[in-house]
C-alpha atoms as a PDB file:
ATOM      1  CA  UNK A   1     -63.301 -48.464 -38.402  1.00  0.00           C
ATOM      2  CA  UNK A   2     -62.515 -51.935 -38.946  1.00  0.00           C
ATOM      3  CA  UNK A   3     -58.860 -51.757 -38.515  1.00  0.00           C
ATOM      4  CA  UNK A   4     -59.410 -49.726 -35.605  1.00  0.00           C
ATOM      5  CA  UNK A   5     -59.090 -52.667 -33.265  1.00  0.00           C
ATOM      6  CA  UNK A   6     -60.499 -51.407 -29.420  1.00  0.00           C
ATOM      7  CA  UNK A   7     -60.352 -53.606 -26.402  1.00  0.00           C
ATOM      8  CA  UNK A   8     -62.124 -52.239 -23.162  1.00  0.00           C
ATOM      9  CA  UNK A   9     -61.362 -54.383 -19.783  1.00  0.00           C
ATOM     10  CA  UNK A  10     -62.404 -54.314 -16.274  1.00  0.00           C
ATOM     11  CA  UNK A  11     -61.955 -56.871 -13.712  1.00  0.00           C
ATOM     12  CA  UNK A  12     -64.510 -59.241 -14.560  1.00  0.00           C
ATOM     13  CA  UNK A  13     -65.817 -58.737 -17.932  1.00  0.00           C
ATOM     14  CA  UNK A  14     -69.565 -58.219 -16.984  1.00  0.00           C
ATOM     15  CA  UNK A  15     -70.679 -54.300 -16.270  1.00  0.00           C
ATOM     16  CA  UNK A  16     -68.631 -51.555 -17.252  1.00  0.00           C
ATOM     17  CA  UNK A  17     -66.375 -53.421 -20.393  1.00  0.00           C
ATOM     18  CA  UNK A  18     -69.158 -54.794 -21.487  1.00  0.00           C
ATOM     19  CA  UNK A  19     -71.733 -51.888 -21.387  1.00  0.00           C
ATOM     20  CA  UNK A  20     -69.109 -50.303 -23.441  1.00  0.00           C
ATOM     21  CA  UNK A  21     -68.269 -53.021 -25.983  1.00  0.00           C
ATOM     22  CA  UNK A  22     -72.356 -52.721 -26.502  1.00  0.00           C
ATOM     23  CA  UNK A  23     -72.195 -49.324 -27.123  1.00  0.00           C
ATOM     24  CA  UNK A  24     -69.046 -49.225 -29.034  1.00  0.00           C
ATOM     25  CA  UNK A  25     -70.161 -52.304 -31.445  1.00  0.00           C
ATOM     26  CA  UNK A  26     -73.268 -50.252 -31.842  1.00  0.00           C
ATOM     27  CA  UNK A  27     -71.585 -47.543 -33.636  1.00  0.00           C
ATOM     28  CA  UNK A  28     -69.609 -49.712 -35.776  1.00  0.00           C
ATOM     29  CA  UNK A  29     -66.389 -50.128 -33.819  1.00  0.00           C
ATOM     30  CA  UNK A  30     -63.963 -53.426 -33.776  1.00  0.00           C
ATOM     31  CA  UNK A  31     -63.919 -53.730 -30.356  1.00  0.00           C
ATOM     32  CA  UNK A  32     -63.852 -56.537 -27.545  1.00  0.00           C
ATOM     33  CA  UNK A  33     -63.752 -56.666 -24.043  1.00  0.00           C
ATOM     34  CA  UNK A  34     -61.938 -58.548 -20.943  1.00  0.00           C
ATOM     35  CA  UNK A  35     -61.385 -59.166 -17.579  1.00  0.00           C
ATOM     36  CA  UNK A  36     -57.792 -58.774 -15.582  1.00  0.00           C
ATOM     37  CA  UNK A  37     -59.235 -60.820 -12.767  1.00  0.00           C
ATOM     38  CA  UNK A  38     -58.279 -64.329 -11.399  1.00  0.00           C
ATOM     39  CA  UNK A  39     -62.320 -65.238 -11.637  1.00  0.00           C
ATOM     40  CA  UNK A  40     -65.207 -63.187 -12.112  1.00  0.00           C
ATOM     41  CA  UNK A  41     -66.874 -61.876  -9.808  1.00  0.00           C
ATOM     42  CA  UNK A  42     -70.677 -60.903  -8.987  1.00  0.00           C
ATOM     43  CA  UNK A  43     -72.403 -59.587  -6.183  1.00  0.00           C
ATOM     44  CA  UNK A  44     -74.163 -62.117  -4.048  1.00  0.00           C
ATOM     45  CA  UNK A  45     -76.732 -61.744  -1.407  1.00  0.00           C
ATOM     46  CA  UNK A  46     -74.244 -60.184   1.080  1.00  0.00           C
ATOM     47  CA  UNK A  47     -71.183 -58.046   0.361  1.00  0.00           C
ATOM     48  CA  UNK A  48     -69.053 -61.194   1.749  1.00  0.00           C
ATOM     49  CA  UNK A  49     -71.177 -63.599  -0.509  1.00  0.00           C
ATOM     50  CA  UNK A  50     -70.067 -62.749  -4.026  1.00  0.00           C
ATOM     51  CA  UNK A  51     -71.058 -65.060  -6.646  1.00  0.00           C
ATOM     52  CA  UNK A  52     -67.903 -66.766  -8.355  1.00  0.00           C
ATOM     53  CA  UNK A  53     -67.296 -68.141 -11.461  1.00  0.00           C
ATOM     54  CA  UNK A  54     -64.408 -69.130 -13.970  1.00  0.00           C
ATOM     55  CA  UNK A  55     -63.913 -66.887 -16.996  1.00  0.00           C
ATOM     56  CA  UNK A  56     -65.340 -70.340 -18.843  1.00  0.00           C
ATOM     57  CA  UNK A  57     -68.551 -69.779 -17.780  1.00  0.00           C
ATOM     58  CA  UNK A  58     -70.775 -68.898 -19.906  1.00  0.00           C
ATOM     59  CA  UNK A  59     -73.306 -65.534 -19.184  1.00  0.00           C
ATOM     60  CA  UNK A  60     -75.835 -67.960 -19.973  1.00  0.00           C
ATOM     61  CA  UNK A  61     -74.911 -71.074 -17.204  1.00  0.00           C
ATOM     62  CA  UNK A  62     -74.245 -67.610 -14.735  1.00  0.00           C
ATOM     63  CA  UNK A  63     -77.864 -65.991 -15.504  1.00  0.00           C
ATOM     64  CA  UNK A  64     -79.377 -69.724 -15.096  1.00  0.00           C
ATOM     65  CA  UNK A  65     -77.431 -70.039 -12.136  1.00  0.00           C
ATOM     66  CA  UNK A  66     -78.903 -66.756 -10.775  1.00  0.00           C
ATOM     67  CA  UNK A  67     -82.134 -67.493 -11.481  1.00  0.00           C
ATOM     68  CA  UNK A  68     -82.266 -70.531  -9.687  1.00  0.00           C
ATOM     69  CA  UNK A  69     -80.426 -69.362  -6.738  1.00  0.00           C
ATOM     70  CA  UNK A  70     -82.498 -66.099  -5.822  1.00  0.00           C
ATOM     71  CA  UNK A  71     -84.204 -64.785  -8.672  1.00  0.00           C
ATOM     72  CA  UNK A  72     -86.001 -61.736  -7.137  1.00  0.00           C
ATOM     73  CA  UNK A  73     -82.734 -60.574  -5.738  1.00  0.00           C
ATOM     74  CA  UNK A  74     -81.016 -60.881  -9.025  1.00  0.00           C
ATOM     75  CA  UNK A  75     -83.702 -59.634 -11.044  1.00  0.00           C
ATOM     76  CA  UNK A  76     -83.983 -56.302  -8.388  1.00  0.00           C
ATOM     77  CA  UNK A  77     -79.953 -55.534  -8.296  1.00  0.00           C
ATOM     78  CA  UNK A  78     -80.108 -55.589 -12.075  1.00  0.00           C
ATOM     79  CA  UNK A  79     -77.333 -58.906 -12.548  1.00  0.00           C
ATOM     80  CA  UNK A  80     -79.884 -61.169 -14.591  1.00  0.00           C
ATOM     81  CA  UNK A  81     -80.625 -57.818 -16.763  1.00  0.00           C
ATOM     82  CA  UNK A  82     -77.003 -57.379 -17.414  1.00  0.00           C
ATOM     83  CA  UNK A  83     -76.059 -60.969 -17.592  1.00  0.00           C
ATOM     84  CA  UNK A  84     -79.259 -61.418 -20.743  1.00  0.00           C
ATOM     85  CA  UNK A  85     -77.378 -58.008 -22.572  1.00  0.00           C
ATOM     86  CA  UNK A  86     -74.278 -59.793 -21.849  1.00  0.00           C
ATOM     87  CA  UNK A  87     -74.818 -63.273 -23.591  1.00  0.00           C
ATOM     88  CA  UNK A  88     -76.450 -61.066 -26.866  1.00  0.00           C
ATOM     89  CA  UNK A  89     -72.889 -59.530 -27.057  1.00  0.00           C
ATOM     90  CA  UNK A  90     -70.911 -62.893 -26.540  1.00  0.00           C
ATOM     91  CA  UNK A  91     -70.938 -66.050 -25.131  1.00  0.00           C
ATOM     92  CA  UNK A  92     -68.975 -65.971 -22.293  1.00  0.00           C
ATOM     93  CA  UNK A  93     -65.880 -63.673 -20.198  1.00  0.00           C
ATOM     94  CA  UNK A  94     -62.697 -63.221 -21.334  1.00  0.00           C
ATOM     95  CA  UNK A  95     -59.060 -62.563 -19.695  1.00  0.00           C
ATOM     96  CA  UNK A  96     -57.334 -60.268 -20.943  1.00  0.00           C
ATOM     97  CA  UNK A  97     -53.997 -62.069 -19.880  1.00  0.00           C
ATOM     98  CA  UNK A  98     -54.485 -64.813 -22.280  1.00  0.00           C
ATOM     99  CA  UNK A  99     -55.975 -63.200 -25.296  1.00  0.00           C
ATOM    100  CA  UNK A 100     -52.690 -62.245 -26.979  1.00  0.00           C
ATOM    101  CA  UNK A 101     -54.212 -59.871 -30.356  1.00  0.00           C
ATOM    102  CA  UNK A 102     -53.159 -57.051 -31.430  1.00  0.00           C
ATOM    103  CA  UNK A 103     -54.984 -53.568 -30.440  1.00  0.00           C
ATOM    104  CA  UNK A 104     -54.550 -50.154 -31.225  1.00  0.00           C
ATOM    105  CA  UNK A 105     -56.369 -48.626 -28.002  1.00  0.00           C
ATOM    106  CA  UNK A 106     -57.064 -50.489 -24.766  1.00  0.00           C
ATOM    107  CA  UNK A 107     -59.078 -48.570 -22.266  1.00  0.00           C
ATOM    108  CA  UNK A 108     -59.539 -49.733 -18.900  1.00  0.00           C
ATOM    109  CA  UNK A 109     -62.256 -48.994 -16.359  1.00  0.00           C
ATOM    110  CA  UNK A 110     -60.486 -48.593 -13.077  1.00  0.00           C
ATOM    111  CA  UNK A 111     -56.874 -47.601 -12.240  1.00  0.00           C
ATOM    112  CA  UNK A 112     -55.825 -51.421 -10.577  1.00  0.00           C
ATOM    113  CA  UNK A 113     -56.913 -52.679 -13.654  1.00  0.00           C
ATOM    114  CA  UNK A 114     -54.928 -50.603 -16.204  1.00  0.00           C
ATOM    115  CA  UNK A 115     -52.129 -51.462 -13.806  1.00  0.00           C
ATOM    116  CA  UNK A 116     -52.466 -55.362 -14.570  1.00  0.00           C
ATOM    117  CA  UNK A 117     -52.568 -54.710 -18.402  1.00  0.00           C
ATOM    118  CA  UNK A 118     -49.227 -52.538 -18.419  1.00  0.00           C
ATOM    119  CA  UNK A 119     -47.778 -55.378 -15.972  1.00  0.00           C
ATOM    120  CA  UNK A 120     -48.823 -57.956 -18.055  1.00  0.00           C
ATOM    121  CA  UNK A 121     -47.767 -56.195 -21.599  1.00  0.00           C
ATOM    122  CA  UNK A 122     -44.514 -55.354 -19.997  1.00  0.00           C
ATOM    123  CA  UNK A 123     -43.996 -58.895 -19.050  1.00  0.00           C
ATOM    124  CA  UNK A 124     -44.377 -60.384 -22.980  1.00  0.00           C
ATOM    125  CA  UNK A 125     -42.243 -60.927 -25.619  1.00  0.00           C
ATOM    126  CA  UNK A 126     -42.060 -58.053 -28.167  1.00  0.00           C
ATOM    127  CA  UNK A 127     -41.970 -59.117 -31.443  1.00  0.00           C
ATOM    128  CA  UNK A 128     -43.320 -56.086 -33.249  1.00  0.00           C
ATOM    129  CA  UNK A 129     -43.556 -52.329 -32.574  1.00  0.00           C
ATOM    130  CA  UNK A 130     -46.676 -51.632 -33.023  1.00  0.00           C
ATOM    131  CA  UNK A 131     -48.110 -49.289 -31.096  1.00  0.00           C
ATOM    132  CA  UNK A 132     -50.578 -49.423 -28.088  1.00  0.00           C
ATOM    133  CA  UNK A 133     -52.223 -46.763 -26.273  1.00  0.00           C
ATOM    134  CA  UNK A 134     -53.607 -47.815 -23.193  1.00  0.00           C
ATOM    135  CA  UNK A 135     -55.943 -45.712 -21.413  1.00  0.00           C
ATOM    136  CA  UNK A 136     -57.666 -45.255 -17.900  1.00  0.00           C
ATOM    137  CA  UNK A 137     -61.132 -43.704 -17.321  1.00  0.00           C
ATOM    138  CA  UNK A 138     -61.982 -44.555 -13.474  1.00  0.00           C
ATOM    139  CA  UNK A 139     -65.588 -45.816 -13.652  1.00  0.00           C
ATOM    140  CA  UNK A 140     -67.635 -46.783 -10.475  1.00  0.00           C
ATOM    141  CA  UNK A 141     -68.941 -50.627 -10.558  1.00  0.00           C
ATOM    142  CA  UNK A 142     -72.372 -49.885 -10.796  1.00  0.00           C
ATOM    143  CA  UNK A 143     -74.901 -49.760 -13.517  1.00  0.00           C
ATOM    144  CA  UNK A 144     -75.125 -46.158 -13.841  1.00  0.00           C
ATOM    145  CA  UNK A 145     -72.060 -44.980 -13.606  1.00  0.00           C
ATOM    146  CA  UNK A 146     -71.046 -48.219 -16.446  1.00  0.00           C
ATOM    147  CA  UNK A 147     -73.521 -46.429 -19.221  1.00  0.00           C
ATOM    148  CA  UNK A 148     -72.272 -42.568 -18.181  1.00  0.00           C
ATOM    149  CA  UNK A 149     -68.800 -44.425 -18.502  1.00  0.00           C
ATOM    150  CA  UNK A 150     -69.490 -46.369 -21.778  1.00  0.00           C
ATOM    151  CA  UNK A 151     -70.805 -42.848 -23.052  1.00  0.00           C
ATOM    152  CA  UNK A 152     -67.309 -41.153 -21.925  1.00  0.00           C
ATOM    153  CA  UNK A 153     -65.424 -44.336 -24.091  1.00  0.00           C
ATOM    154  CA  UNK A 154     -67.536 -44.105 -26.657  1.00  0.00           C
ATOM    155  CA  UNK A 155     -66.927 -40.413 -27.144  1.00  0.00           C
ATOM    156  CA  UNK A 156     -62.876 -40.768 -26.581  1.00  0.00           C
ATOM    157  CA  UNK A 157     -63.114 -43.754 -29.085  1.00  0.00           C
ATOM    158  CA  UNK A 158     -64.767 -41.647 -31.941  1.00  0.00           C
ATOM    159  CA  UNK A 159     -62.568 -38.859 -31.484  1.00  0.00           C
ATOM    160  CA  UNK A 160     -59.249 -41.005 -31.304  1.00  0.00           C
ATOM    161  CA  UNK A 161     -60.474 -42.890 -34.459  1.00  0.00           C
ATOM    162  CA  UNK A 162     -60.721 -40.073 -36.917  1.00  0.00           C
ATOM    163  CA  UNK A 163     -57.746 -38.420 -36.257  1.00  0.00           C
ATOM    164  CA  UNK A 164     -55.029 -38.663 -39.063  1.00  0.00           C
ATOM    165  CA  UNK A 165     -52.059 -39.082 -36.828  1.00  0.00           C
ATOM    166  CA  UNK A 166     -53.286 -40.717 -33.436  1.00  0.00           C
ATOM    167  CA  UNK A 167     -49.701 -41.353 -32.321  1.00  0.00           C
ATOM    168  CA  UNK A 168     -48.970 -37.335 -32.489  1.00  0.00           C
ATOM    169  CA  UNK A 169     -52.189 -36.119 -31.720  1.00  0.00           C
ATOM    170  CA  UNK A 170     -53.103 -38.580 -28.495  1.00  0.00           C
ATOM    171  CA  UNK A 171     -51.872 -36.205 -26.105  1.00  0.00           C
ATOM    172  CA  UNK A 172     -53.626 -33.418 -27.159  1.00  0.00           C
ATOM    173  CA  UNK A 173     -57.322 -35.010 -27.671  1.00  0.00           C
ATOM    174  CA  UNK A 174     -56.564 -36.830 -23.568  1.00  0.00           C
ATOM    175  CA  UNK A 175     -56.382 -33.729 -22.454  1.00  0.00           C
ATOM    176  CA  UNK A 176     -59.137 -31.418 -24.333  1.00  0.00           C
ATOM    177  CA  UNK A 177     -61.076 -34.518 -22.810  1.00  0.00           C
ATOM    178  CA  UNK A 178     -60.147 -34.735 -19.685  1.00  0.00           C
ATOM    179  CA  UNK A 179     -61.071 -30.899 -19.147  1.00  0.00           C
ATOM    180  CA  UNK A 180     -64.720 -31.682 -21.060  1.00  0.00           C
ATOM    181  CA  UNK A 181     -65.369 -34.672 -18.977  1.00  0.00           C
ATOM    182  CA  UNK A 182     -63.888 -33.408 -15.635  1.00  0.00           C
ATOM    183  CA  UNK A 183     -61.921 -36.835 -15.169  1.00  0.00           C
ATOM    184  CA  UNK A 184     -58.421 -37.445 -14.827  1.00  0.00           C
ATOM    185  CA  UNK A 185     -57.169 -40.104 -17.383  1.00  0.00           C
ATOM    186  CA  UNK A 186     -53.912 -42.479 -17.390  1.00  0.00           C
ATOM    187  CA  UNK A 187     -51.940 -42.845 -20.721  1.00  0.00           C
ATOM    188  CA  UNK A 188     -49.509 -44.700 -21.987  1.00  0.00           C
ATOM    189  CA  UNK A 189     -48.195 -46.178 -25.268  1.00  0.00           C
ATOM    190  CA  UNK A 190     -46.154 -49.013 -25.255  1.00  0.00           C
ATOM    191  CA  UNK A 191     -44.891 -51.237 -28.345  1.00  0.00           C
ATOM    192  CA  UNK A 192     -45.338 -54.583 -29.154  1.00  0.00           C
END
Protein backbone atom coordinates (compact mmCIF):
# COMPACT_ATOMS: atom_id res chain seq x y z
CA UNK A 1 0.00 0.00 0.00
CA UNK A 2 2.93 2.07 0.33
CA UNK A 3 3.35 3.01 -3.21
CA UNK A 4 -0.18 3.65 -3.35
CA UNK A 5 0.27 7.35 -2.78
CA UNK A 6 -3.58 8.99 -1.88
CA UNK A 7 -4.13 12.65 -1.38
CA UNK A 8 -7.72 13.72 -0.15
CA UNK A 9 -8.43 17.73 -0.26
CA UNK A 10 -11.14 20.00 0.66
CA UNK A 11 -11.07 23.63 0.99
CA UNK A 12 -9.45 24.07 4.16
CA UNK A 13 -7.76 21.04 5.29
CA UNK A 14 -9.63 20.61 8.69
CA UNK A 15 -13.06 18.30 8.53
CA UNK A 16 -13.78 16.19 5.75
CA UNK A 17 -9.81 15.63 4.22
CA UNK A 18 -8.75 15.18 7.30
CA UNK A 19 -11.40 12.80 8.86
CA UNK A 20 -10.45 10.81 5.90
CA UNK A 21 -6.64 10.95 5.97
CA UNK A 22 -7.43 9.54 9.77
CA UNK A 23 -9.28 6.88 8.58
CA UNK A 24 -7.30 6.08 5.58
CA UNK A 25 -3.78 6.15 7.62
CA UNK A 26 -5.62 3.87 9.95
CA UNK A 27 -5.84 1.13 7.54
CA UNK A 28 -2.42 1.43 6.35
CA UNK A 29 -2.75 3.77 3.39
CA UNK A 30 0.03 6.49 2.10
CA UNK A 31 -2.13 9.16 2.10
CA UNK A 32 -2.14 13.06 2.87
CA UNK A 33 -4.46 15.69 2.77
CA UNK A 34 -4.91 19.54 1.58
CA UNK A 35 -6.69 22.48 1.20
CA UNK A 36 -7.52 24.40 -2.36
CA UNK A 37 -8.41 27.49 -0.40
CA UNK A 38 -6.74 30.99 -0.25
CA UNK A 39 -6.88 30.60 3.88
CA UNK A 40 -8.62 28.31 6.00
CA UNK A 41 -11.49 28.76 7.16
CA UNK A 42 -13.60 27.93 10.47
CA UNK A 43 -16.84 28.72 11.67
CA UNK A 44 -17.00 31.57 14.10
CA UNK A 45 -19.67 32.71 16.39
CA UNK A 46 -21.89 33.97 13.51
CA UNK A 47 -22.15 32.66 9.95
CA UNK A 48 -20.47 36.18 8.88
CA UNK A 49 -17.75 35.72 11.66
CA UNK A 50 -15.64 32.85 10.39
CA UNK A 51 -12.47 32.29 12.08
CA UNK A 52 -9.40 32.83 9.62
CA UNK A 53 -6.16 31.63 9.51
CA UNK A 54 -3.09 31.07 7.09
CA UNK A 55 -2.41 27.51 5.97
CA UNK A 56 0.91 28.17 8.41
CA UNK A 57 -0.95 27.91 11.28
CA UNK A 58 -0.59 25.34 13.16
CA UNK A 59 -3.97 23.11 14.52
CA UNK A 60 -2.35 23.64 17.68
CA UNK A 61 -1.93 27.88 17.73
CA UNK A 62 -5.85 27.50 16.00
CA UNK A 63 -7.26 25.13 18.95
CA UNK A 64 -5.34 27.59 21.53
CA UNK A 65 -6.73 30.33 19.74
CA UNK A 66 -10.25 28.84 20.12
CA UNK A 67 -10.00 28.16 23.43
CA UNK A 68 -9.20 31.43 24.46
CA UNK A 69 -11.62 33.16 22.31
CA UNK A 70 -14.96 31.23 23.27
CA UNK A 71 -14.27 27.96 24.53
CA UNK A 72 -17.83 26.68 25.28
CA UNK A 73 -18.85 27.58 21.80
CA UNK A 74 -15.96 25.77 20.30
CA UNK A 75 -16.03 22.94 22.50
CA UNK A 76 -20.21 22.59 21.71
CA UNK A 77 -19.88 22.97 17.64
CA UNK A 78 -17.25 20.25 17.85
CA UNK A 79 -14.02 22.68 16.23
CA UNK A 80 -11.65 22.18 19.38
CA UNK A 81 -12.60 18.25 19.09
CA UNK A 82 -11.61 18.23 15.51
CA UNK A 83 -8.82 20.67 15.72
CA UNK A 84 -7.07 18.04 18.94
CA UNK A 85 -7.69 14.85 16.13
CA UNK A 86 -6.26 17.19 13.72
CA UNK A 87 -2.80 18.13 15.32
CA UNK A 88 -2.41 13.97 16.24
CA UNK A 89 -2.51 13.55 12.38
CA UNK A 90 -0.12 16.55 11.52
CA UNK A 91 1.05 19.65 12.50
CA UNK A 92 -0.52 22.05 10.57
CA UNK A 93 -2.83 22.67 6.90
CA UNK A 94 -1.62 22.20 3.74
CA UNK A 95 -2.37 23.69 0.06
CA UNK A 96 -2.68 21.62 -2.27
CA UNK A 97 -1.42 24.26 -4.91
CA UNK A 98 2.01 24.25 -3.57
CA UNK A 99 2.66 20.71 -2.61
CA UNK A 100 3.93 19.53 -6.01
CA UNK A 101 4.30 15.21 -5.25
CA UNK A 102 3.36 12.79 -7.10
CA UNK A 103 -0.13 10.82 -6.45
CA UNK A 104 -1.81 8.08 -7.90
CA UNK A 105 -5.51 9.02 -6.68
CA UNK A 106 -6.64 12.44 -5.49
CA UNK A 107 -10.15 12.56 -4.19
CA UNK A 108 -11.79 15.66 -3.44
CA UNK A 109 -14.69 16.44 -1.11
CA UNK A 110 -16.83 18.90 -2.96
CA UNK A 111 -17.26 19.59 -6.71
CA UNK A 112 -15.56 23.53 -6.56
CA UNK A 113 -12.82 21.93 -5.10
CA UNK A 114 -12.01 19.12 -7.59
CA UNK A 115 -12.44 21.99 -10.02
CA UNK A 116 -9.33 23.95 -8.49
CA UNK A 117 -7.14 20.74 -8.55
CA UNK A 118 -7.84 19.97 -12.39
CA UNK A 119 -7.27 23.91 -12.93
CA UNK A 120 -4.30 23.91 -11.12
CA UNK A 121 -2.81 20.40 -12.62
CA UNK A 122 -3.74 21.66 -15.99
CA UNK A 123 -1.86 24.80 -15.41
CA UNK A 124 1.79 22.88 -14.54
CA UNK A 125 4.48 21.77 -16.37
CA UNK A 126 4.33 18.07 -17.40
CA UNK A 127 7.35 16.43 -17.11
CA UNK A 128 6.22 12.85 -16.74
CA UNK A 129 3.13 10.80 -17.68
CA UNK A 130 2.25 9.37 -14.91
CA UNK A 131 -1.01 8.91 -14.29
CA UNK A 132 -3.58 10.67 -11.94
CA UNK A 133 -7.03 9.87 -11.22
CA UNK A 134 -8.76 12.51 -9.62
CA UNK A 135 -11.97 11.92 -8.06
CA UNK A 136 -15.12 13.79 -6.61
CA UNK A 137 -17.37 12.47 -3.79
CA UNK A 138 -19.65 15.63 -2.77
CA UNK A 139 -19.50 15.61 1.05
CA UNK A 140 -21.51 18.12 3.25
CA UNK A 141 -19.13 20.34 5.68
CA UNK A 142 -20.26 18.97 8.72
CA UNK A 143 -19.04 16.41 11.12
CA UNK A 144 -21.32 13.75 10.23
CA UNK A 145 -21.59 13.76 6.95
CA UNK A 146 -17.17 14.07 7.02
CA UNK A 147 -17.04 10.38 8.86
CA UNK A 148 -20.11 8.82 6.47
CA UNK A 149 -17.82 10.53 3.74
CA UNK A 150 -14.38 9.32 5.04
CA UNK A 151 -16.20 5.80 5.22
CA UNK A 152 -17.34 6.20 1.36
CA UNK A 153 -13.23 7.14 0.57
CA UNK A 154 -12.09 4.70 2.54
CA UNK A 155 -14.14 2.03 0.83
CA UNK A 156 -13.36 3.50 -2.92
CA UNK A 157 -9.63 3.63 -1.74
CA UNK A 158 -9.47 -0.16 -0.78
CA UNK A 159 -11.19 -1.23 -3.74
CA UNK A 160 -9.09 1.00 -6.24
CA UNK A 161 -5.89 -0.28 -4.45
CA UNK A 162 -6.17 -3.96 -5.05
CA UNK A 163 -7.07 -3.98 -8.40
CA UNK A 164 -4.33 -5.28 -10.87
CA UNK A 165 -4.92 -2.79 -13.60
CA UNK A 166 -6.43 0.49 -11.97
CA UNK A 167 -5.95 2.45 -15.20
CA UNK A 168 -8.41 -0.19 -17.13
CA UNK A 169 -10.51 -1.10 -14.45
CA UNK A 170 -11.28 2.67 -12.87
CA UNK A 171 -14.27 3.07 -14.80
CA UNK A 172 -15.85 0.10 -13.97
CA UNK A 173 -15.26 0.03 -9.96
CA UNK A 174 -16.68 4.35 -10.17
CA UNK A 175 -19.53 3.14 -11.31
CA UNK A 176 -20.44 -0.31 -9.38
CA UNK A 177 -19.83 2.44 -6.60
CA UNK A 178 -21.63 5.03 -7.46
CA UNK A 179 -24.84 2.68 -7.76
CA UNK A 180 -23.81 1.08 -4.02
CA UNK A 181 -23.36 4.43 -2.51
CA UNK A 182 -26.21 6.30 -4.35
CA UNK A 183 -23.74 9.31 -5.18
CA UNK A 184 -22.75 10.68 -8.33
CA UNK A 185 -18.88 10.85 -8.67
CA UNK A 186 -16.50 13.09 -11.04
CA UNK A 187 -13.49 11.33 -12.76
CA UNK A 188 -10.79 12.15 -14.49
CA UNK A 189 -7.20 11.03 -15.24
CA UNK A 190 -4.80 13.34 -16.31
CA UNK A 191 -0.85 12.85 -16.79
CA UNK A 192 1.89 14.39 -15.33
Amino acid sequence: MDDFRIAVVCSSNQNRSMEAHSCLSKKGFNVRSFGTGNQVKLPGPAPNMPNIYDFSTTYDEMYKDLMRKDSNLYKQNGILHMLDRNRRIKPNPERFQACHDVFDVIVSCEERVYDQIVEDLESRDKSESHPVHIINIDIQDNHEEATIGALLIRDLITTLSSCDDIDNEIDEIIQEFEHSSNRTILHTVMFL
